[in-house]
PDB file of N, CA and C in Angstrom:
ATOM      1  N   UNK A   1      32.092  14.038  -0.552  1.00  0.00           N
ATOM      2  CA  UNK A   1      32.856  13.892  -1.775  1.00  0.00           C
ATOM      3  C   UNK A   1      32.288  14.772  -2.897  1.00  0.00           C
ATOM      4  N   UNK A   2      31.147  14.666  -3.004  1.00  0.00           N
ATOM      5  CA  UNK A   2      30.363  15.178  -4.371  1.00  0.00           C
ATOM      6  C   UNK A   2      30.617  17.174  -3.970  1.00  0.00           C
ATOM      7  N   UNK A   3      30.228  16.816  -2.775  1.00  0.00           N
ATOM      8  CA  UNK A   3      30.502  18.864  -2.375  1.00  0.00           C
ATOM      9  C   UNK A   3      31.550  19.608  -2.452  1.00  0.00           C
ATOM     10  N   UNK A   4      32.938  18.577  -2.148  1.00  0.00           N
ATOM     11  CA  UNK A   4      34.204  18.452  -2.491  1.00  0.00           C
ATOM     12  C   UNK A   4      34.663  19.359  -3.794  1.00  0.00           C
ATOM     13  N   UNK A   5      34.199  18.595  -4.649  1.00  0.00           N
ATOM     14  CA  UNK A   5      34.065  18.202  -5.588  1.00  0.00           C
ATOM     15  C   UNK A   5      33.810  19.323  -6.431  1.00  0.00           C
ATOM     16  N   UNK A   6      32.648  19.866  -5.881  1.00  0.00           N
ATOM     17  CA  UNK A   6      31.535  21.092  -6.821  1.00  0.00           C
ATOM     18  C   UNK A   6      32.378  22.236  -5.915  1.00  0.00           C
ATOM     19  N   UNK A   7      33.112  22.573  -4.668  1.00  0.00           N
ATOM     20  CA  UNK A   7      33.264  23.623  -4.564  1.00  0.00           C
ATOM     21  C   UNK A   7      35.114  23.513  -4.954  1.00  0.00           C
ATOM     22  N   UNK A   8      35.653  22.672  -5.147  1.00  0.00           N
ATOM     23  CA  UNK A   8      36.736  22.974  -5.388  1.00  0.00           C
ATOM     24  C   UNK A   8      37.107  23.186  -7.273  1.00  0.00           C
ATOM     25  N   UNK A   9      35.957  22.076  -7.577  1.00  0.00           N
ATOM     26  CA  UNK A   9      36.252  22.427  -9.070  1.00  0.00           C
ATOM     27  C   UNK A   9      35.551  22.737  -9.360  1.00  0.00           C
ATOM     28  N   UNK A  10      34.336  24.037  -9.791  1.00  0.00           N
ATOM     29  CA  UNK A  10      33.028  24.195  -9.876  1.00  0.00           C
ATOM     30  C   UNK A  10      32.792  24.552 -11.314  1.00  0.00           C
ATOM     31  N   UNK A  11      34.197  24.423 -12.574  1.00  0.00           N
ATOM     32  CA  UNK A  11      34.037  24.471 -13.460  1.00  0.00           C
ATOM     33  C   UNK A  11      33.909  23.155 -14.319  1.00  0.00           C
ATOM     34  N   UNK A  12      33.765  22.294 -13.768  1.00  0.00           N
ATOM     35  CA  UNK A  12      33.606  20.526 -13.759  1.00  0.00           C
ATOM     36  C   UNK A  12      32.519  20.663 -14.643  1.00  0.00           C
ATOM     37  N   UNK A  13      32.191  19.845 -15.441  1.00  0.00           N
ATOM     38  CA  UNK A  13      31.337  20.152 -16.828  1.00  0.00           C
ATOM     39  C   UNK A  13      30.381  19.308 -15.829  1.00  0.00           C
ATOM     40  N   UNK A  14      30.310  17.721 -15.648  1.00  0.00           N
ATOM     41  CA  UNK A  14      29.257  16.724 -15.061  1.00  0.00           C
ATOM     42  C   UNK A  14      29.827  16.042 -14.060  1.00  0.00           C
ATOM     43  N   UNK A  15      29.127  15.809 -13.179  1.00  0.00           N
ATOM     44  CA  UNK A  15      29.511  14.907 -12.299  1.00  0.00           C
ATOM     45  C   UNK A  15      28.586  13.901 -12.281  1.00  0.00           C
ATOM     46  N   UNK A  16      28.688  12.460 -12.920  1.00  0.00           N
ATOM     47  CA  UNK A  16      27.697  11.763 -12.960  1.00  0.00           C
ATOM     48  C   UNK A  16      27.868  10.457 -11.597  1.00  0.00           C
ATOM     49  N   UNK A  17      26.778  10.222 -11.425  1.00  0.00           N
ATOM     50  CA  UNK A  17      26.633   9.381 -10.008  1.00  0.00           C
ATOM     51  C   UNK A  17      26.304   8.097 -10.210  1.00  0.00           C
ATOM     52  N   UNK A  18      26.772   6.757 -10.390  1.00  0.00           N
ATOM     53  CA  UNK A  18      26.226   5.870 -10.598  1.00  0.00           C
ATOM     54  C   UNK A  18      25.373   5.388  -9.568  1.00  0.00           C
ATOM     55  N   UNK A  19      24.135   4.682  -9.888  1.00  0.00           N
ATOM     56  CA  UNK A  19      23.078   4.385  -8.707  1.00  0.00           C
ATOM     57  C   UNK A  19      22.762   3.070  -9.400  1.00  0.00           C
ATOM     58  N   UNK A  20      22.953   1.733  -7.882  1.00  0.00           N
ATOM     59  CA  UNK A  20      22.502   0.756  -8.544  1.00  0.00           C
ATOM     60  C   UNK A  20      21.037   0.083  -8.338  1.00  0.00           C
ATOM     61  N   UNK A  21      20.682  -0.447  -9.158  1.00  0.00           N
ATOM     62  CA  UNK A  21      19.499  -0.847  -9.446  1.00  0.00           C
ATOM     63  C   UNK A  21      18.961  -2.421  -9.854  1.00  0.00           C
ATOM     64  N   UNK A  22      18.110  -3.073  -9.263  1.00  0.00           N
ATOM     65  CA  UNK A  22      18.271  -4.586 -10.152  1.00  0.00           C
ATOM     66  C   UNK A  22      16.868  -4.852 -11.925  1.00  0.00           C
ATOM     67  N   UNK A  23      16.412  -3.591 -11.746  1.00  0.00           N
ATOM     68  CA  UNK A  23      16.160  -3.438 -13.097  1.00  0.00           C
ATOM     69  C   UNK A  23      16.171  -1.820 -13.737  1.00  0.00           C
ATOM     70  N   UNK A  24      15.449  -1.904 -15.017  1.00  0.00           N
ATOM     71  CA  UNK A  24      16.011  -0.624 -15.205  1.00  0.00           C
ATOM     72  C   UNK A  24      14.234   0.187 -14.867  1.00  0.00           C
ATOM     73  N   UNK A  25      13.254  -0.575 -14.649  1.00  0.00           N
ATOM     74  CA  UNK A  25      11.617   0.422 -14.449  1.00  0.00           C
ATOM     75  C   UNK A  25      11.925   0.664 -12.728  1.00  0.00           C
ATOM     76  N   UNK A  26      13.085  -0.041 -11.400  1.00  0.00           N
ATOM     77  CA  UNK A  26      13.685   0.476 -10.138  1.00  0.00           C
ATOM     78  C   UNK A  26      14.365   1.502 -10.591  1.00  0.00           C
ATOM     79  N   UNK A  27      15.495   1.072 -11.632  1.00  0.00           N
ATOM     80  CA  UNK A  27      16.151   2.224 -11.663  1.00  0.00           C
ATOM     81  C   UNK A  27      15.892   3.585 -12.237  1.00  0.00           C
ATOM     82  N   UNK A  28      14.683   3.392 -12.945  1.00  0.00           N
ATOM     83  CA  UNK A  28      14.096   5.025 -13.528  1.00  0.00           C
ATOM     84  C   UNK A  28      13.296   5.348 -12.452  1.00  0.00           C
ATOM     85  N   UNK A  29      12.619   4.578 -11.686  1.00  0.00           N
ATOM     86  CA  UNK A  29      11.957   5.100 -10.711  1.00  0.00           C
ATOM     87  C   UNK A  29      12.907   6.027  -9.343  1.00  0.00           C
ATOM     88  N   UNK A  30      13.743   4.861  -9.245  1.00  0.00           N
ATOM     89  CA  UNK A  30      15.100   5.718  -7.982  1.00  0.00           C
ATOM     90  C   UNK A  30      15.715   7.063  -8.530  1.00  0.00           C
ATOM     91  N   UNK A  31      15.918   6.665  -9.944  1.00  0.00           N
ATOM     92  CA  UNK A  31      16.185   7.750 -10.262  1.00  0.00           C
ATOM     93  C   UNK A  31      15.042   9.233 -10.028  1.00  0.00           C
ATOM     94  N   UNK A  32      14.095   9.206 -10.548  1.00  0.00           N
ATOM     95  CA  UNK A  32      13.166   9.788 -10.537  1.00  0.00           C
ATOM     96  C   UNK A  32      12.500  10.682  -9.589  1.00  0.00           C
ATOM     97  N   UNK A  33      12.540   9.393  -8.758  1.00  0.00           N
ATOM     98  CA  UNK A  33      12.198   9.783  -7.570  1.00  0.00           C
ATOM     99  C   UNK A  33      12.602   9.611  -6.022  1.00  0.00           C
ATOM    100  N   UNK A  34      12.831   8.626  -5.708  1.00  0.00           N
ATOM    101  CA  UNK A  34      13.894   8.476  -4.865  1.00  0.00           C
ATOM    102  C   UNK A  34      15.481   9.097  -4.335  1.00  0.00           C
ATOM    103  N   UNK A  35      16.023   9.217  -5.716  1.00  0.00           N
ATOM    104  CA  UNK A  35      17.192   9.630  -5.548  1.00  0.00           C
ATOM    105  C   UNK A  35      16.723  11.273  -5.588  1.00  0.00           C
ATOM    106  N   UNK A  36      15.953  11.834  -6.718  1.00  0.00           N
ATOM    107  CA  UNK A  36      15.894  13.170  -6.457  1.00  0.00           C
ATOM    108  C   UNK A  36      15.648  13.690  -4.726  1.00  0.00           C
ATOM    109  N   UNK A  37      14.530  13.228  -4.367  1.00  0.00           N
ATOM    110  CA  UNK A  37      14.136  13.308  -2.577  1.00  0.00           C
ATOM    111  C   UNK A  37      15.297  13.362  -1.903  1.00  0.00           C
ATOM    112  N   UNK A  38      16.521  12.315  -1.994  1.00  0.00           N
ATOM    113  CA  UNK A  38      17.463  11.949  -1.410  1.00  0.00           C
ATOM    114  C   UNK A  38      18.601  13.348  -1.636  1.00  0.00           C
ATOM    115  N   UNK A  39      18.316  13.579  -2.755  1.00  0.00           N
ATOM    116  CA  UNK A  39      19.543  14.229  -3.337  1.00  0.00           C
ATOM    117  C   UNK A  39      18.878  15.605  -2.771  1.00  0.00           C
ATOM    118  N   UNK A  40      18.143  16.309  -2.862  1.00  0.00           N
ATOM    119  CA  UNK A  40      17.249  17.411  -1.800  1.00  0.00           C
ATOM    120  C   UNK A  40      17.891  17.612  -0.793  1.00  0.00           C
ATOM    121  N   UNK A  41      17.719  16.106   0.147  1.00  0.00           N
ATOM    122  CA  UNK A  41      17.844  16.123   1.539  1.00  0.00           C
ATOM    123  C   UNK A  41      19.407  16.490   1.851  1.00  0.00           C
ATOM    124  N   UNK A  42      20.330  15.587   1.106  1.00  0.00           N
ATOM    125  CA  UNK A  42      21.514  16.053   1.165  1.00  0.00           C
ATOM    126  C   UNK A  42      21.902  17.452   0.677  1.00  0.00           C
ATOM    127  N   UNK A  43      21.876  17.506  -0.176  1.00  0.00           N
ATOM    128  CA  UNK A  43      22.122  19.356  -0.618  1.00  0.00           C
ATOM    129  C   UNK A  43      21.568  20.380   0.545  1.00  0.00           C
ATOM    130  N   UNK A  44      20.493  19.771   1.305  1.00  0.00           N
ATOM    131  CA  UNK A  44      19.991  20.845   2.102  1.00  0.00           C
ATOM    132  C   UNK A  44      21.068  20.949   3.352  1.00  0.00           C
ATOM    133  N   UNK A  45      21.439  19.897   3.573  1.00  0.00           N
ATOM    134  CA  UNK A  45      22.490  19.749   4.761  1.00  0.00           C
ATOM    135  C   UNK A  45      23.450  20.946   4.977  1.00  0.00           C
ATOM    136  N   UNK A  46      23.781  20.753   5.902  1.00  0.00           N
ATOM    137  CA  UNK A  46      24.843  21.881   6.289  1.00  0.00           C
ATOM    138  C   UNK A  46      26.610  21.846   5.684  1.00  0.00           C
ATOM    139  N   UNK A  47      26.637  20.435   5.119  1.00  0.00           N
ATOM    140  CA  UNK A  47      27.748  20.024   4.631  1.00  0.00           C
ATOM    141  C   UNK A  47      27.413  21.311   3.345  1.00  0.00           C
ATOM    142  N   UNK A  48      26.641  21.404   2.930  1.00  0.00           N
ATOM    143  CA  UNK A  48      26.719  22.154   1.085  1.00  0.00           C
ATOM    144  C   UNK A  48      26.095  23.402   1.493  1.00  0.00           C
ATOM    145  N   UNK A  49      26.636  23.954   2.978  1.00  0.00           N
ATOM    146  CA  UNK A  49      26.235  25.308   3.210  1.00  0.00           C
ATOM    147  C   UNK A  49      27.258  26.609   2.609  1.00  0.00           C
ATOM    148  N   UNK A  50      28.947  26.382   2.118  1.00  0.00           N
ATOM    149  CA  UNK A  50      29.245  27.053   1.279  1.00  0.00           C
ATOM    150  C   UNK A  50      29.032  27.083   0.019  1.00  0.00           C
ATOM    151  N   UNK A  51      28.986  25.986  -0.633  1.00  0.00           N
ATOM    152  CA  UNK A  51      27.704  26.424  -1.977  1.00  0.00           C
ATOM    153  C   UNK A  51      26.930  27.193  -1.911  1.00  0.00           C
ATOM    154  N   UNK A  52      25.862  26.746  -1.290  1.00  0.00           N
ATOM    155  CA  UNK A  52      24.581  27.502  -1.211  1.00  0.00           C
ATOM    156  C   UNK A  52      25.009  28.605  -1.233  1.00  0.00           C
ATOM    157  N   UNK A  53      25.612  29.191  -0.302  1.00  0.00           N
ATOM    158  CA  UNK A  53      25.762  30.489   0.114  1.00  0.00           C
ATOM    159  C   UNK A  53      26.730  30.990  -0.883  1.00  0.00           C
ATOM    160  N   UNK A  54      27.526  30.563  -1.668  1.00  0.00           N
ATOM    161  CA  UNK A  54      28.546  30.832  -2.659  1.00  0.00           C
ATOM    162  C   UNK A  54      27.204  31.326  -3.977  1.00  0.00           C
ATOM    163  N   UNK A  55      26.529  30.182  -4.086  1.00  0.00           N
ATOM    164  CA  UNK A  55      25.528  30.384  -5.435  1.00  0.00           C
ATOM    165  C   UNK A  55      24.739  31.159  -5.253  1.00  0.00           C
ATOM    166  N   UNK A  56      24.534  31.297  -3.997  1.00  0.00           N
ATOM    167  CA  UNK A  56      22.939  32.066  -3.660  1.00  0.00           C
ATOM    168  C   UNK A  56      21.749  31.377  -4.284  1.00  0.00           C
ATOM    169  N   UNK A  57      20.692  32.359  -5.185  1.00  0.00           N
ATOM    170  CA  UNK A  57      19.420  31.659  -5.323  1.00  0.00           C
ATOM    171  C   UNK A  57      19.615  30.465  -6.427  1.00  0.00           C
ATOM    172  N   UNK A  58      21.288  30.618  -7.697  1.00  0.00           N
ATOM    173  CA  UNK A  58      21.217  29.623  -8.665  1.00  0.00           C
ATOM    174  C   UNK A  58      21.779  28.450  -8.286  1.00  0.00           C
ATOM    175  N   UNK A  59      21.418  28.030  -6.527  1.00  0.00           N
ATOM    176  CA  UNK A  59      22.345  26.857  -6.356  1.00  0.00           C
ATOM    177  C   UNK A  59      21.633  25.955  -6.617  1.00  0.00           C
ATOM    178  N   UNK A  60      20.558  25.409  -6.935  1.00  0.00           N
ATOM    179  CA  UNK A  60      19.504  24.316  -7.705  1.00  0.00           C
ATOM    180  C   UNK A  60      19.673  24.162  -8.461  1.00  0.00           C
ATOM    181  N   UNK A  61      19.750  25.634  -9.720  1.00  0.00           N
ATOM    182  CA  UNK A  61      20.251  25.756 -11.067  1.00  0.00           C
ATOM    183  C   UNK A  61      21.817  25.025 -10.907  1.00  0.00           C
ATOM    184  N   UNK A  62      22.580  25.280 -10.031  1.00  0.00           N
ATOM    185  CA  UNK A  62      24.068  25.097 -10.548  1.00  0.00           C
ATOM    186  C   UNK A  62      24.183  23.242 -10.408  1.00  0.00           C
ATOM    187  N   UNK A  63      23.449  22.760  -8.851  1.00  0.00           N
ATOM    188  CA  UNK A  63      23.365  21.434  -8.734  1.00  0.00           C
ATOM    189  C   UNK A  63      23.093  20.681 -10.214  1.00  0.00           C
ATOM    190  N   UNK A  64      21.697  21.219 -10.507  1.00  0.00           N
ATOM    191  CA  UNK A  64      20.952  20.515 -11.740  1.00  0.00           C
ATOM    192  C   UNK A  64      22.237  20.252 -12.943  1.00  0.00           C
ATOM    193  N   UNK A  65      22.778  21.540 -12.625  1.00  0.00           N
ATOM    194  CA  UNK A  65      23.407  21.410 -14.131  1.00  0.00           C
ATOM    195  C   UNK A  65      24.547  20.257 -14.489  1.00  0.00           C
ATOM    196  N   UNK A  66      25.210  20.178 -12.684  1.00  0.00           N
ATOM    197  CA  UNK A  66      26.131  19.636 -12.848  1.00  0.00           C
ATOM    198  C   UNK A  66      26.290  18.144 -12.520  1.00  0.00           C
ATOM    199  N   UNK A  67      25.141  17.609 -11.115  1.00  0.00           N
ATOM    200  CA  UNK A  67      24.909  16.185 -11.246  1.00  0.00           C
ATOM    201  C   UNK A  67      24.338  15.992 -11.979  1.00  0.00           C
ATOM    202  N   UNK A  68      24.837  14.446 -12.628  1.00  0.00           N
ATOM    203  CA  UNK A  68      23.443  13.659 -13.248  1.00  0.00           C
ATOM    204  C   UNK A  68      23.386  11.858 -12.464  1.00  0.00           C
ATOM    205  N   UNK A  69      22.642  11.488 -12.019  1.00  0.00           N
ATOM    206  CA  UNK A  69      22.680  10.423 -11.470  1.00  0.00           C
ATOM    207  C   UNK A  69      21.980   9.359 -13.087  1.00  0.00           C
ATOM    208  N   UNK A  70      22.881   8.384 -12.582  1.00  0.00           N
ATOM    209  CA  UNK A  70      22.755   7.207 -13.752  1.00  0.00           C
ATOM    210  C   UNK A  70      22.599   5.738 -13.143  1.00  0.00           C
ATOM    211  N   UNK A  71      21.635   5.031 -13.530  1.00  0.00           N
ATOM    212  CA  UNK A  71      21.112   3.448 -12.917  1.00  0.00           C
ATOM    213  C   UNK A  71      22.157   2.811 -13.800  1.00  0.00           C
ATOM    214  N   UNK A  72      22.912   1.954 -13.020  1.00  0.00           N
ATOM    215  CA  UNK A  72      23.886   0.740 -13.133  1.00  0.00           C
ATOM    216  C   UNK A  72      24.103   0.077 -12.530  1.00  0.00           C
ATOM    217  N   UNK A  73      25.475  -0.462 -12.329  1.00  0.00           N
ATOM    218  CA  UNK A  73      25.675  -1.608 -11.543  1.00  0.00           C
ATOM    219  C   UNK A  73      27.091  -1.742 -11.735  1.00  0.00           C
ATOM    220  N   UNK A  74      28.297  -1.333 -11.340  1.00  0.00           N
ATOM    221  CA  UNK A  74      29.826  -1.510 -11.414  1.00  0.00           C
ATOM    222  C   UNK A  74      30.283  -2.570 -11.784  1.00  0.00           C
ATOM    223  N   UNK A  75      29.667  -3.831 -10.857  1.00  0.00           N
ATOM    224  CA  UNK A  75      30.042  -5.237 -11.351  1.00  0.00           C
ATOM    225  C   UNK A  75      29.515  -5.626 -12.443  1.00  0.00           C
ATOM    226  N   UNK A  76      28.810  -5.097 -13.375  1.00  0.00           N
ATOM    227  CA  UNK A  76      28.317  -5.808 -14.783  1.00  0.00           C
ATOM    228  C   UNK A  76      29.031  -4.595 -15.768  1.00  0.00           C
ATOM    229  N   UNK A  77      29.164  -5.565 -16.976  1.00  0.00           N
ATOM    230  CA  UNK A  77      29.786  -5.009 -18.383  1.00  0.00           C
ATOM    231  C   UNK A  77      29.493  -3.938 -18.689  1.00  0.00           C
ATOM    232  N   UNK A  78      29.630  -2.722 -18.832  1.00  0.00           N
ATOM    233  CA  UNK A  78      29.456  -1.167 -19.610  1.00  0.00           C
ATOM    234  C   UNK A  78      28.817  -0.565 -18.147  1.00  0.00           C
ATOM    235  N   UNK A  79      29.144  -0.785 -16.625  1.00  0.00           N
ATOM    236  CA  UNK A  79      28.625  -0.632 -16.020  1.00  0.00           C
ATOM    237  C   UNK A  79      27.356  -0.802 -15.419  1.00  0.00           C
ATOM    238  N   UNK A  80      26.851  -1.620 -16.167  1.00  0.00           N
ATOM    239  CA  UNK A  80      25.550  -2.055 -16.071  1.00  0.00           C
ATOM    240  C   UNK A  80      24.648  -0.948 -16.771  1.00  0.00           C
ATOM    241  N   UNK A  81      25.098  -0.281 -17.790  1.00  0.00           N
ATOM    242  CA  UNK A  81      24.194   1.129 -18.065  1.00  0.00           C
ATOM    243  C   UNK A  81      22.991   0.859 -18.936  1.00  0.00           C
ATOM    244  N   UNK A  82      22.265   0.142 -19.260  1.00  0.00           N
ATOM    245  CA  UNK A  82      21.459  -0.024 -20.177  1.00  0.00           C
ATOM    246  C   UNK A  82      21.374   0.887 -21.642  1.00  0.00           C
ATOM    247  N   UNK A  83      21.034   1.938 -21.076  1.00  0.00           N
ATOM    248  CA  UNK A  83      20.737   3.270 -22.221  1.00  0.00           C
ATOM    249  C   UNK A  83      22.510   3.538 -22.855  1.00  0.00           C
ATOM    250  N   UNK A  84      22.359   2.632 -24.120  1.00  0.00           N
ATOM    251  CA  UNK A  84      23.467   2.646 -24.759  1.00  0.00           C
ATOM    252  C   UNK A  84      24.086   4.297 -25.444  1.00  0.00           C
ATOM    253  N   UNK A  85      22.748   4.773 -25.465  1.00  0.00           N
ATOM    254  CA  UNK A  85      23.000   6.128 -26.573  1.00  0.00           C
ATOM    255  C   UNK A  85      24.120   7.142 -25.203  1.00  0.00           C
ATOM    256  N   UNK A  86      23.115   6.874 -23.471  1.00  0.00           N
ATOM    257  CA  UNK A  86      24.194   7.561 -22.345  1.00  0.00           C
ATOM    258  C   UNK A  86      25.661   6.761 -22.545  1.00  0.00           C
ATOM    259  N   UNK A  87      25.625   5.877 -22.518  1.00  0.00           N
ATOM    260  CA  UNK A  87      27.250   5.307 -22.659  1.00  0.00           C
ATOM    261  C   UNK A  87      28.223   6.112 -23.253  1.00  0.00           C
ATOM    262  N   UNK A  88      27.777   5.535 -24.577  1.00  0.00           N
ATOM    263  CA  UNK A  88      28.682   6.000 -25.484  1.00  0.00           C
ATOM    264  C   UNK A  88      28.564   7.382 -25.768  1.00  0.00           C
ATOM    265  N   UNK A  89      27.763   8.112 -25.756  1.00  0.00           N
ATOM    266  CA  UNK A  89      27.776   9.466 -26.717  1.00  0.00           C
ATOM    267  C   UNK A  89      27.891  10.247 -25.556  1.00  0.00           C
ATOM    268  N   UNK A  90      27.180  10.307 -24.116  1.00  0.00           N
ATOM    269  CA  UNK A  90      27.473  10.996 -23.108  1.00  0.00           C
ATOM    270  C   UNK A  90      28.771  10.442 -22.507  1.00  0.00           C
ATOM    271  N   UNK A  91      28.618   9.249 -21.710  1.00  0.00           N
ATOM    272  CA  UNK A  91      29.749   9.183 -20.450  1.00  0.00           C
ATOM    273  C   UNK A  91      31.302   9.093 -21.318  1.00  0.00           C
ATOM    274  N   UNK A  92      31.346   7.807 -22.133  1.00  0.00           N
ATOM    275  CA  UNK A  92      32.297   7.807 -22.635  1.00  0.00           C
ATOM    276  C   UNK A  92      33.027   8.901 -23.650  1.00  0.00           C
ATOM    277  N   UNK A  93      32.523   9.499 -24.140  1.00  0.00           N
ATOM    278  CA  UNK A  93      32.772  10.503 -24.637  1.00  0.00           C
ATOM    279  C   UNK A  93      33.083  11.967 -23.820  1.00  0.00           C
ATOM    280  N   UNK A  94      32.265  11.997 -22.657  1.00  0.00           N
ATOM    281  CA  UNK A  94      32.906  13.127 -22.182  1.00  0.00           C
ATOM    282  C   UNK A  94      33.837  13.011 -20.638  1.00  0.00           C
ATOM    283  N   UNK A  95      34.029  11.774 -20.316  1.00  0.00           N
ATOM    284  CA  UNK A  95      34.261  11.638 -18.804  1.00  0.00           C
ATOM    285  C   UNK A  95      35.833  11.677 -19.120  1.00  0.00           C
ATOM    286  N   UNK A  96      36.717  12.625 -17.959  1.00  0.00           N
ATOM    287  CA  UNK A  96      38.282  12.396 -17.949  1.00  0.00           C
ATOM    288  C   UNK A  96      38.337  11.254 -17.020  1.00  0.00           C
ATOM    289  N   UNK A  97      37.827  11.209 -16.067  1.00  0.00           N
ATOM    290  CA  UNK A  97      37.959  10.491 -14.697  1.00  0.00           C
ATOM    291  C   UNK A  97      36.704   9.721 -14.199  1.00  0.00           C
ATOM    292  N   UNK A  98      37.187   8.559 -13.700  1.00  0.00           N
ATOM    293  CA  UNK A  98      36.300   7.968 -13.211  1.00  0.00           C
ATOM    294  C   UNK A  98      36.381   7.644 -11.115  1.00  0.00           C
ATOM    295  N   UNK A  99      36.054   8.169 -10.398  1.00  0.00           N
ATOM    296  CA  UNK A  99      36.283   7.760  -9.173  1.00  0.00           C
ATOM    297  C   UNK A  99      35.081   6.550  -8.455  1.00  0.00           C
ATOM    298  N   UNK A 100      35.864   5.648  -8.060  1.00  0.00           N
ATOM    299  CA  UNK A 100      34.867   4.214  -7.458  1.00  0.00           C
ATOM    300  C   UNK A 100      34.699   4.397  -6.007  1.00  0.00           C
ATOM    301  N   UNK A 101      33.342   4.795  -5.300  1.00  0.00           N
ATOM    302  CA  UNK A 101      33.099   4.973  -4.359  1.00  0.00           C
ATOM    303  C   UNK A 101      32.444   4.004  -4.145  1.00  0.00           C
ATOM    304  N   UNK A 102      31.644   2.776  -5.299  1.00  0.00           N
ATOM    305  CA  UNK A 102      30.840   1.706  -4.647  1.00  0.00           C
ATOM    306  C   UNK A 102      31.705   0.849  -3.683  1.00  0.00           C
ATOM    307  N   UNK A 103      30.398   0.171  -3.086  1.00  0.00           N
ATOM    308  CA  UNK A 103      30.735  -0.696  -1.838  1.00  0.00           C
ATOM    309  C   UNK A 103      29.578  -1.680  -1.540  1.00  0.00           C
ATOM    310  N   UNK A 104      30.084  -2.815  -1.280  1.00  0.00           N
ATOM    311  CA  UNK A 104      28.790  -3.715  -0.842  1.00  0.00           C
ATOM    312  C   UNK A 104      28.172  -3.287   0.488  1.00  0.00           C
ATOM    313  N   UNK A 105      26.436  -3.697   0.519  1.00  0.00           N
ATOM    314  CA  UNK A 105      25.842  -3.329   1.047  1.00  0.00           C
ATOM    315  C   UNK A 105      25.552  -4.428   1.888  1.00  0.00           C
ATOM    316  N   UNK A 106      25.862  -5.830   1.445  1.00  0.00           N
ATOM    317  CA  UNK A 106      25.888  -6.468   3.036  1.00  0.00           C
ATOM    318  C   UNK A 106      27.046  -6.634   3.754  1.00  0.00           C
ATOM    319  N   UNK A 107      26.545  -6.294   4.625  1.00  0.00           N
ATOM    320  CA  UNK A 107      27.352  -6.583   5.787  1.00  0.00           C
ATOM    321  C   UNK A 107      27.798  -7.573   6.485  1.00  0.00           C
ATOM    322  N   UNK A 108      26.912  -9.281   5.996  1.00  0.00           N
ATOM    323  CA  UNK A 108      27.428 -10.177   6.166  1.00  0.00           C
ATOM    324  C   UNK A 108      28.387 -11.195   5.679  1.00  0.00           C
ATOM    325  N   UNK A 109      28.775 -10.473   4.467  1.00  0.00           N
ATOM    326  CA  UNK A 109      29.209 -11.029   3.382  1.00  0.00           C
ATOM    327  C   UNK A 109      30.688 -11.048   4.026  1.00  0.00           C
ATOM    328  N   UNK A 110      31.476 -12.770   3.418  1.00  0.00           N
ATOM    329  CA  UNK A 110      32.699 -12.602   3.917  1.00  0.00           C
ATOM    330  C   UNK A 110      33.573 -13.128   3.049  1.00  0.00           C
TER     331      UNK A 110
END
């Protein structure tokens, strides 16, 4: 989706990622670090091999510029975003679209 995304519209100002978290010192950490590792591993894949090869050496530069991953939570109020100043002055202010890819993660749930 996200590769989709960057090679069909690659003039897309942000693509922000919600990542959930059950506090916000998990969620700066996932963010931080976790998700960056994660987000590596995927970009390296073969799925984001016309990027790469589209950007050449600024495809890190072009990634950086254009994800931003954000700790929330869909099911709570303002998304669960804590950092009020990202809410309002970043997301809400600049987002046209919102697409919902969350999904529960158990599997036993009925």
């Amino acid at each position: 989706f996200v590769e989709k995304i960057l090679r069909v519209q690659p003039d897309i100002k942000k693509l922000y990622l919600l990542l959930r978290a059950p506090n916000s010192d998990l969620a700066t950490h996932r963010l931080h670090n976790e998700v960056a590792k994660h987000l590596i591993k995927v970009i390296m894949k073969d799925l984001f091999r016309v990027l790469r090869d589209k950007w050449g050496a600024d495809f890190s530069s072009f990634i950086s510029k254009k994800v931003v991953a954000v700790a929330g939570d869909v099911s709570l109020e303002n998304l669960g975003i804590k950092d009020e100043n990202m809410m309002r002055s970043q997301i809400l202010e600049e987002i046209d679209i919102i697409v919902h890819t969350a999904a529960t993660t158990n599997f036993n749930e009925r």
